[in-house]
Protein backbone atom coordinates (compact mmCIF):
# COMPACT_ATOMS: atom_id res chain seq x y z
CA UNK A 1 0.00 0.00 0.00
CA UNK A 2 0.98 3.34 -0.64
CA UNK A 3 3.16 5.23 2.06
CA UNK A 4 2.92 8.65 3.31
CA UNK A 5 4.47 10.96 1.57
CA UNK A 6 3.69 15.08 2.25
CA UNK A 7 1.73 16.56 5.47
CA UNK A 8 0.53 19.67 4.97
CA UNK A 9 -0.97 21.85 8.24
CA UNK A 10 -3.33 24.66 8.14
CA UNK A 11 -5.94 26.91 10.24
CA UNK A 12 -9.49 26.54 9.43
CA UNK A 13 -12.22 28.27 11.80
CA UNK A 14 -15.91 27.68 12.51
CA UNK A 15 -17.95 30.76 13.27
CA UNK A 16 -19.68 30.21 16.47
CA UNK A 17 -23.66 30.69 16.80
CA UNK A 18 -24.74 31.47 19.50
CA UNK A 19 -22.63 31.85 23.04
CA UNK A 20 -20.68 28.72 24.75
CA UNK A 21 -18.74 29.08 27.99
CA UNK A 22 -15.71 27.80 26.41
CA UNK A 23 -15.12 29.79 23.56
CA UNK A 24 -14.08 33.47 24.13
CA UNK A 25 -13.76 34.85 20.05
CA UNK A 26 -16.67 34.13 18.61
CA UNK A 27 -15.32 31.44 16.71
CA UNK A 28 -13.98 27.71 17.17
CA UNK A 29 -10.67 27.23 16.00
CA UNK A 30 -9.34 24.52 14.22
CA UNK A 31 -5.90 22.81 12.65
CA UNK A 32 -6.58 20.98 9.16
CA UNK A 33 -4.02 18.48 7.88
CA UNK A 34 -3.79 17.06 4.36
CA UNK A 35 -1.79 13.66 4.28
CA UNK A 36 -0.54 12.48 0.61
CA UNK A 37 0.64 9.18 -0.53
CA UNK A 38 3.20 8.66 -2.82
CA UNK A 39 0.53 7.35 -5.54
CA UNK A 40 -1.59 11.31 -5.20
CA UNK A 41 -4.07 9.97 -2.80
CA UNK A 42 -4.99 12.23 0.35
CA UNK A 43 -6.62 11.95 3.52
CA UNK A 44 -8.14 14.86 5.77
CA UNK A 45 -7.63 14.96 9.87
CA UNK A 46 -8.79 17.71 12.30
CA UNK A 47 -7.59 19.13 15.14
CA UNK A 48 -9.94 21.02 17.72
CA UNK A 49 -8.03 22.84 20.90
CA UNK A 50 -9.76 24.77 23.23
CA UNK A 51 -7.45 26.55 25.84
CA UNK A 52 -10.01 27.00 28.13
CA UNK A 53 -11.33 23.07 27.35
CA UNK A 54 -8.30 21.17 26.71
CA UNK A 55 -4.81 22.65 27.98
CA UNK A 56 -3.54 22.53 24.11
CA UNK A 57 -3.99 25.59 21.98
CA UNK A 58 -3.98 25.91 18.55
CA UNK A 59 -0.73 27.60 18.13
CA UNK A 60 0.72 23.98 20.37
CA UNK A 61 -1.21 22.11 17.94
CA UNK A 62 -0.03 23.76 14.91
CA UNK A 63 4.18 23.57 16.30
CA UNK A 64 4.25 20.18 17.32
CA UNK A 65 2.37 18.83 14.25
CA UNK A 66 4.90 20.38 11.83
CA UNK A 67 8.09 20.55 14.03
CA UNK A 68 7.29 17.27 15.63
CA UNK A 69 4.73 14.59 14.63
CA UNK A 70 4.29 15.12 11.00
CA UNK A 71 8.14 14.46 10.18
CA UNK A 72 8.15 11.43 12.44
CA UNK A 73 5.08 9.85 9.80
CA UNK A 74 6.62 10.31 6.76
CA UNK A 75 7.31 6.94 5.19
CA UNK A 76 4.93 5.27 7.56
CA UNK A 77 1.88 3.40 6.28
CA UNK A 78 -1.24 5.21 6.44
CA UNK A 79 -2.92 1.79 7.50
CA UNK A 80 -0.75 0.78 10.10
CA UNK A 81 -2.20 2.60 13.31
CA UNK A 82 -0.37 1.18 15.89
CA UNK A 83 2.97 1.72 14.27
CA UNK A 84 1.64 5.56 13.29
CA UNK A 85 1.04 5.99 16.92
CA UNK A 86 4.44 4.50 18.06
CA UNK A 87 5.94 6.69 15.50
CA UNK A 88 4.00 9.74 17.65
CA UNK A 89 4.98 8.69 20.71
CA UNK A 90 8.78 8.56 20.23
CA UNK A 91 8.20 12.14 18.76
CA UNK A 92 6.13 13.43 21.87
CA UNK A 93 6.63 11.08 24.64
CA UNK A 94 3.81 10.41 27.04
CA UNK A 95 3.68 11.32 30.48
CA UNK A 96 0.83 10.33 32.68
CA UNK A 97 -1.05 9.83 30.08
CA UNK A 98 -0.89 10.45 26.02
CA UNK A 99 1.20 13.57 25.02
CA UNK A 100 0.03 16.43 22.79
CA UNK A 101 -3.78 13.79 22.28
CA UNK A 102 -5.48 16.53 19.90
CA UNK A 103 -2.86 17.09 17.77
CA UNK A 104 -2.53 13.36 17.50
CA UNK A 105 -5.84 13.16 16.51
CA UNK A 106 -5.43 14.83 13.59
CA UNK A 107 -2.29 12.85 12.12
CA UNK A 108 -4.58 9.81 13.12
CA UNK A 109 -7.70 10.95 11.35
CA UNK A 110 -5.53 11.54 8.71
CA UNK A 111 -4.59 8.02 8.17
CA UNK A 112 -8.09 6.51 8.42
CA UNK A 113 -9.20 8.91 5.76
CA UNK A 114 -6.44 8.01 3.39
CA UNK A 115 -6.27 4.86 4.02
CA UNK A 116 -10.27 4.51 3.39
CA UNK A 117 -9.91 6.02 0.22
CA UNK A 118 -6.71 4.15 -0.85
CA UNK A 119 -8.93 1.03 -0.11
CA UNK A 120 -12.51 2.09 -1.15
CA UNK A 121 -14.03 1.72 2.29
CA UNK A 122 -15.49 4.17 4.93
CA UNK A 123 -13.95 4.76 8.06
CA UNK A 124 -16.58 2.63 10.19
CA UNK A 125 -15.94 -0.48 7.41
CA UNK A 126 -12.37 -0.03 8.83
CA UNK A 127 -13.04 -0.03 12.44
CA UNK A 128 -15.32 -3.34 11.93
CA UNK A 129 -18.92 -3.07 10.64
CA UNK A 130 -20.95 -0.82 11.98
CA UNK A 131 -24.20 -1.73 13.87
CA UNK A 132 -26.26 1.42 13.65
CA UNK A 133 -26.46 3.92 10.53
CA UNK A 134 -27.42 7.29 12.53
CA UNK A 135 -26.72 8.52 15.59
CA UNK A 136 -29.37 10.46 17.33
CA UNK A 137 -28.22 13.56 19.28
CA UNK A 138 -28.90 15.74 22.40
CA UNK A 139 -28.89 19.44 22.71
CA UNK A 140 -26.88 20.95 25.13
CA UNK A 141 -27.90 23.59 27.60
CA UNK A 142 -25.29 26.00 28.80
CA UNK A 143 -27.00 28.94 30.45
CA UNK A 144 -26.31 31.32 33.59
CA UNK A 145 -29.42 32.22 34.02
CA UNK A 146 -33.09 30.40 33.91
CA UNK A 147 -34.71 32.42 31.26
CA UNK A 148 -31.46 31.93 29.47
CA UNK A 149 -32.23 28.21 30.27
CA UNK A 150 -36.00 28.20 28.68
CA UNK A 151 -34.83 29.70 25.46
CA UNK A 152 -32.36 27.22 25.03
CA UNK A 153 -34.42 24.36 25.76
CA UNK A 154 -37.44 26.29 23.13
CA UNK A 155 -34.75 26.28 20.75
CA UNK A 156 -33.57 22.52 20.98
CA UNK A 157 -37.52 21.69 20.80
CA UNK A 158 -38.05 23.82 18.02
CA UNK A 159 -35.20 21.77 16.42
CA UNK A 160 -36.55 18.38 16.72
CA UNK A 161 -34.42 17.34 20.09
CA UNK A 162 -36.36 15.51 23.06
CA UNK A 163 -32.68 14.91 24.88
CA UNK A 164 -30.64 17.26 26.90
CA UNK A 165 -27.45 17.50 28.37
CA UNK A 166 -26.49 19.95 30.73
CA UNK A 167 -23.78 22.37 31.92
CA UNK A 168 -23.29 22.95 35.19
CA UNK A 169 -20.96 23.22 37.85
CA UNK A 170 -19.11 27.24 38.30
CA UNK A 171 -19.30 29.98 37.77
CA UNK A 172 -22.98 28.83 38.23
CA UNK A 173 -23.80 27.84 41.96
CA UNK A 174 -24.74 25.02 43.25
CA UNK A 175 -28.23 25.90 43.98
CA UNK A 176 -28.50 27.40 40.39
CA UNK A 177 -27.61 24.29 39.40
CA UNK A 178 -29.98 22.90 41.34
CA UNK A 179 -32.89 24.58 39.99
CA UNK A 180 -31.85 24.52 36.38
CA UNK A 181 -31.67 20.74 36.55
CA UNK A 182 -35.51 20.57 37.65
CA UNK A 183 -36.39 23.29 34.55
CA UNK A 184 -35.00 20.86 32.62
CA UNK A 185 -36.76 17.79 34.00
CA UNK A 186 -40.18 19.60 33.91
CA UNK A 187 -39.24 20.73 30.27
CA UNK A 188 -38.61 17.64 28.85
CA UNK A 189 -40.30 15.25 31.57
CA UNK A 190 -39.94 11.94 28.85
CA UNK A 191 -35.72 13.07 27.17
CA UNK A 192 -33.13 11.46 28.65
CA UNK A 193 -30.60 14.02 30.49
CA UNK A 194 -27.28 14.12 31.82
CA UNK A 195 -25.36 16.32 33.42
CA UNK A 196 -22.01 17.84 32.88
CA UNK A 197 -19.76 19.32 35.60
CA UNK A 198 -16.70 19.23 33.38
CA UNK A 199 -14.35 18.40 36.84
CA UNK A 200 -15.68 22.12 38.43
CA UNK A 201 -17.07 20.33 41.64
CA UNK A 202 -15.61 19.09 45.09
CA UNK A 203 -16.70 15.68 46.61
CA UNK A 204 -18.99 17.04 48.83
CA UNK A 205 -21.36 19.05 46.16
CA UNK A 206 -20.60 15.94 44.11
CA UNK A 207 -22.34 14.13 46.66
CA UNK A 208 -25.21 16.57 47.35
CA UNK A 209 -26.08 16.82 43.44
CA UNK A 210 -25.76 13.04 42.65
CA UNK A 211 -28.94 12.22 44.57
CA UNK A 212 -30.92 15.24 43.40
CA UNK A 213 -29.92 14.58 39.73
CA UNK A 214 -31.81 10.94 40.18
CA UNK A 215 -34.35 12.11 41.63
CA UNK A 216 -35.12 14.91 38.41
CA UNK A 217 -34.86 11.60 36.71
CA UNK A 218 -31.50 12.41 34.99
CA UNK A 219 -29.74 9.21 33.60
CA UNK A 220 -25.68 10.05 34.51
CA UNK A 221 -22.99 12.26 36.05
CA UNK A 222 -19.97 13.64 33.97
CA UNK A 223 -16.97 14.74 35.04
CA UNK A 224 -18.00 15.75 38.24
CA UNK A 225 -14.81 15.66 39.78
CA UNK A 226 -11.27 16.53 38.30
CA UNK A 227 -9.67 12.79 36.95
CA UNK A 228 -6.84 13.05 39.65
CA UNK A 229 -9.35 12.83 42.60
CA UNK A 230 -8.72 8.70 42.57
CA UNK A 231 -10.31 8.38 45.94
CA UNK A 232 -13.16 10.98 45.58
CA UNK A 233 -14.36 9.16 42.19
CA UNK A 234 -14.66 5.66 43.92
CA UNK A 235 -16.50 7.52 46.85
CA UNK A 236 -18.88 9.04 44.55
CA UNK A 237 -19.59 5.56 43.02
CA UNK A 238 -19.71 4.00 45.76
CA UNK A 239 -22.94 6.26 46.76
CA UNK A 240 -24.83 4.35 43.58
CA UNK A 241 -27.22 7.11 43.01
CA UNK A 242 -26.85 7.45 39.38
CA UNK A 243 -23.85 6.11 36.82
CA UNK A 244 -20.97 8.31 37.79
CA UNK A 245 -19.55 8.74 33.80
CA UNK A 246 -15.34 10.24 33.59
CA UNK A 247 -14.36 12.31 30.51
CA UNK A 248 -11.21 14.49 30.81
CA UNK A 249 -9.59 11.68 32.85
CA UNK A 250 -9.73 8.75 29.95
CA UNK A 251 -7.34 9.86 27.45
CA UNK A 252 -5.67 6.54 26.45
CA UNK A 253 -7.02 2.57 27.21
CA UNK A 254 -4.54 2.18 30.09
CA UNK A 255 -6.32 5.18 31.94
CA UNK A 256 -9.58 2.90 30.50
CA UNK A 257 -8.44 -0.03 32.16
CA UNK A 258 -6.86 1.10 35.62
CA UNK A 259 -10.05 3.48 36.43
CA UNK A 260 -12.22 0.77 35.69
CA UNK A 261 -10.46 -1.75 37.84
CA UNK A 262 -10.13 1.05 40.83
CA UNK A 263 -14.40 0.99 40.81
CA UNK A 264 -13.90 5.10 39.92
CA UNK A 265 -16.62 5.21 36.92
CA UNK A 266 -19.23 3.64 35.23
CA UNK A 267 -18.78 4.92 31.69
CA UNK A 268 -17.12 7.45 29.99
CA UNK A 269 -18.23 10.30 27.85
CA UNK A 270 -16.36 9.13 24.69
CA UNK A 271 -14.76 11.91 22.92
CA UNK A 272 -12.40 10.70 19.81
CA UNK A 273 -10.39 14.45 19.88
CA UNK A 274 -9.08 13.96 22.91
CA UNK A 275 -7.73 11.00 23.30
CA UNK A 276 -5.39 10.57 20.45
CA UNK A 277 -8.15 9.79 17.92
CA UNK A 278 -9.61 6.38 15.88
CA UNK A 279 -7.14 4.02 16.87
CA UNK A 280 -7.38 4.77 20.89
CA UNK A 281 -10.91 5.87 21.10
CA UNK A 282 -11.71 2.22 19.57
CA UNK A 283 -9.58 0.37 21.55
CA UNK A 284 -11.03 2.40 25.48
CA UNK A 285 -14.44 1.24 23.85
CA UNK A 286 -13.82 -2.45 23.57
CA UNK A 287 -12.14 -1.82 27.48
CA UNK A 288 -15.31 -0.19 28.55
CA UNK A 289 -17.51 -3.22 26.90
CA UNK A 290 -15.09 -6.00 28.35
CA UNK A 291 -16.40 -4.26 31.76
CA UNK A 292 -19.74 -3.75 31.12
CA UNK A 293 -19.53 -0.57 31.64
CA UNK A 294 -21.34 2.72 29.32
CA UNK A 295 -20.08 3.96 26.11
CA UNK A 296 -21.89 7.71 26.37
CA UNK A 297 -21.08 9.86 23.10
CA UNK A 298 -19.75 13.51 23.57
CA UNK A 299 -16.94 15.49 21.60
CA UNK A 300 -15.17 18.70 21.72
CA UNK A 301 -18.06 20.90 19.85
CA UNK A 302 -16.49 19.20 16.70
CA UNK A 303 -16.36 20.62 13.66
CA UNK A 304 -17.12 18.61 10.15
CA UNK A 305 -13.80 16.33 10.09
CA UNK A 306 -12.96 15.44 13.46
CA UNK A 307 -17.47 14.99 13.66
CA UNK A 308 -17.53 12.62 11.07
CA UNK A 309 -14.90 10.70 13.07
CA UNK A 310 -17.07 10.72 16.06
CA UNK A 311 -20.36 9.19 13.97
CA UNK A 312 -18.13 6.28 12.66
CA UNK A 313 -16.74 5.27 15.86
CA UNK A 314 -20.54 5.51 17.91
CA UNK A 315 -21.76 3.62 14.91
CA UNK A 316 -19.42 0.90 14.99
CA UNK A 317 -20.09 0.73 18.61
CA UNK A 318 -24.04 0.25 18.68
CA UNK A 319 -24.38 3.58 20.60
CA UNK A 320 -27.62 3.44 22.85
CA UNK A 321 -27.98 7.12 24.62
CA UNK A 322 -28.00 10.22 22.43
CA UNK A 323 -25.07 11.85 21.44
CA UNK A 324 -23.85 14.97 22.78
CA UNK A 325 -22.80 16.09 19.60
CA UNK A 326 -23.36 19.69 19.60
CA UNK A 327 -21.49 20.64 16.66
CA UNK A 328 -24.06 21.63 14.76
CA UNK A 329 -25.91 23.17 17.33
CA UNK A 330 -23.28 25.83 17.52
CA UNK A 331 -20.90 25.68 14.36
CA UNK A 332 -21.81 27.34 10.70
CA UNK A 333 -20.59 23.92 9.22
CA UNK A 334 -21.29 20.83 6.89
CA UNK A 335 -22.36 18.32 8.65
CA UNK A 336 -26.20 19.15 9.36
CA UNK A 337 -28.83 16.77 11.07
CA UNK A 338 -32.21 16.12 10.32
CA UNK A 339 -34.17 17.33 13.53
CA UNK A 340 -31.72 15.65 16.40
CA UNK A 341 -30.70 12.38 13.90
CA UNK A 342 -27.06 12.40 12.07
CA UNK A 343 -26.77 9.87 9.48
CA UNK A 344 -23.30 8.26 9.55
CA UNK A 345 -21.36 9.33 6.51
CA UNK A 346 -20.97 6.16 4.03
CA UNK A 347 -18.23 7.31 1.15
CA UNK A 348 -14.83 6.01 1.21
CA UNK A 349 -13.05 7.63 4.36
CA UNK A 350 -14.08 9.79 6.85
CA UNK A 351 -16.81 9.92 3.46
CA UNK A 352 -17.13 14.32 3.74
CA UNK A 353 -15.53 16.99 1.39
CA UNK A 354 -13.42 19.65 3.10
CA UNK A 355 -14.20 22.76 2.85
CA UNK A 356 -12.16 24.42 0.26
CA UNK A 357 -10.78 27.49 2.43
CA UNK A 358 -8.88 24.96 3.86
CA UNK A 359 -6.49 24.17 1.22
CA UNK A 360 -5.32 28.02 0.21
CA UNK A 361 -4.55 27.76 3.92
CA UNK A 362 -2.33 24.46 4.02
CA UNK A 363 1.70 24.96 4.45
């Protein structure tokens, strides 16, 4: 098969509609990378930082993809993920956990897009069939305020979504979040809801809000606690009120693995972005399903590329819960759903065009 032969890196951004917490311009950045073989075929990965979300940014993403990572790949076989990632990991070595995991992603992307087309196959015929041909999605409600609250939830109705997940944790307080969590509930009485404290709380308002999230009938916790809070996790578990789900924490299987065997989770909120892309995110799945623990579906607001991504891997894996995909919700992009269903792309690849203001960007 044809090897990789040229990496070229380049900024594309998403305006943003509407307002989300975590982005401060207006817009969601994002790092494009074309990968050609040495027969003229390419393949298209996406990088999505967020300094306020992840701790890369997009000028880390951009230097360690073209000082780094992309000269370590060149020669390497676009179908040959594990050696691709070994090849990344001698470039940026891990710590803790995986080193530099979004701008991995992209490289990674990269290779299942290329290697789809080289071979005529989408990116879920790669990963093993998949089960399910759409995914269906849940609107997300990030508000300060009630009203603020309402009109989001109006607006995800209007749209066709029954399912809501939920910001809270600060700058909101905890009885805020207490009464936006029972809007939401009398909203939507019949959606399934979960709630995301992206690591913001300590174990004791973890503890308070765990019961009071069953009882507004809410079906899981995320990230309530930051992933080095070993002891706090298994305590919150150990309460049993609702399935305690870890997000930031799981960047690679072994994190997958050891969490699971410490009785700290009972899912995770998948997101392919962060944790190095295809190649990991499939492998913590089959972890979490040799456990029997929950594969939830959530990403980094993703734009069209690193989206797509996301729809092959949930579809492979039989997804169950809607997908806190919220892309669409707040990107000028692409990808579209009908009402609150994405169909999983089907052409060869990642199986979506890119947009062509990426390519007079490309170095």
């Amino acid at each position: 098969m044809a090897r990789i032969h040229r990496i070229e890196i380049g900024r594309l951004d998403y305006p943003l509609v509407g307002e989300f917490k975590f982005f401060k311009t207006g817009k969601r950045p994002s790092v494009v990378v074309r990968m050609t073989d040495d027969a003229g075929n390419c393949g298209w990965g996406q990088a999505v930082p967020v300094e306020t979300w992840t701790y890369e940014t997009v000028e880390t993403v951009e230097s360690t993809l073209a000082r780094y990572l992309a000269p370590a790949l060149l020669g390497a076989e676009p179908s040959d993920l594990a050696e691709v990632h070994a090849r990344m990991e001698r470039a940026i070595r891990p710590s803790f956990s995986v080193g530099q995991p979004l701008a991995k992603a992209a490289l990674d992307l990269a290779c299942y897009d290329l290697w789809g087309k080289q071979s005529g196959l989408s990116v879920s015929a790669l990963l093993g069939k998949p089960s399910i041909a759409e995914i269906k999605l849940s609107w997300t409600v990030n508000a300060g305020s009630l009203e603020k609250a309402h009109e989001q939830l109006e607006q995800g109705s209007a749209a066709g979504y029954s399912s809501f997940n939920v910001k809270i944790g600060p700058p909101q307080t905890p009885a805020y979040d207490r009464d936006l969590i029972r809007a939401v509930r009398d909203f939507a009485p019949g959606g399934f809801h979960w709630a995301d404290a992206n690591t913001s709380y300590d174990l004791p308002t973890a503890l308070d809000m765990a019961p009071r999230l069953a009882h507004a009938g809410f079906r899981a916790f995320e990230s309530p606690l930051p992933p080095n809070r070993l002891r706090d996790y298994q305590a919150l578990k150990r309460l049993g009120a609702l399935p305690i789900l870890m997000d930031e924490g799981i960047v690679s299987p072994v994190e997958a693995e050891e969490f699971a065997a410490l009785g700290m989770l009972d899912g995770v909120a998948m997101k392919v972005a962060r944790c190095g892309g295809l190649w990991p995110a499939a492998r913590i799945v089959a972890v979490l399903k040799s456990h029997g623990l929950y594969v939830f579906a959530s990403g980094l607001t993703d734009p069209d590329l690193s989206l797509a991504a996301s729809l092959h891997l949930f579809a492979c894996a039989g997804l169950e819960f809607p997908a806190a995909l919220n892309g669409p919700q707040y990107l000028d992009m692409q990808l579209r759903p009908r009402k609150d269903v994405m169909q999983v792309p089907t052409g060869p690849g990642l199986g979506i065009d890119i947009d062509e203001k990426a390519v007079r960007w490309l170095s």
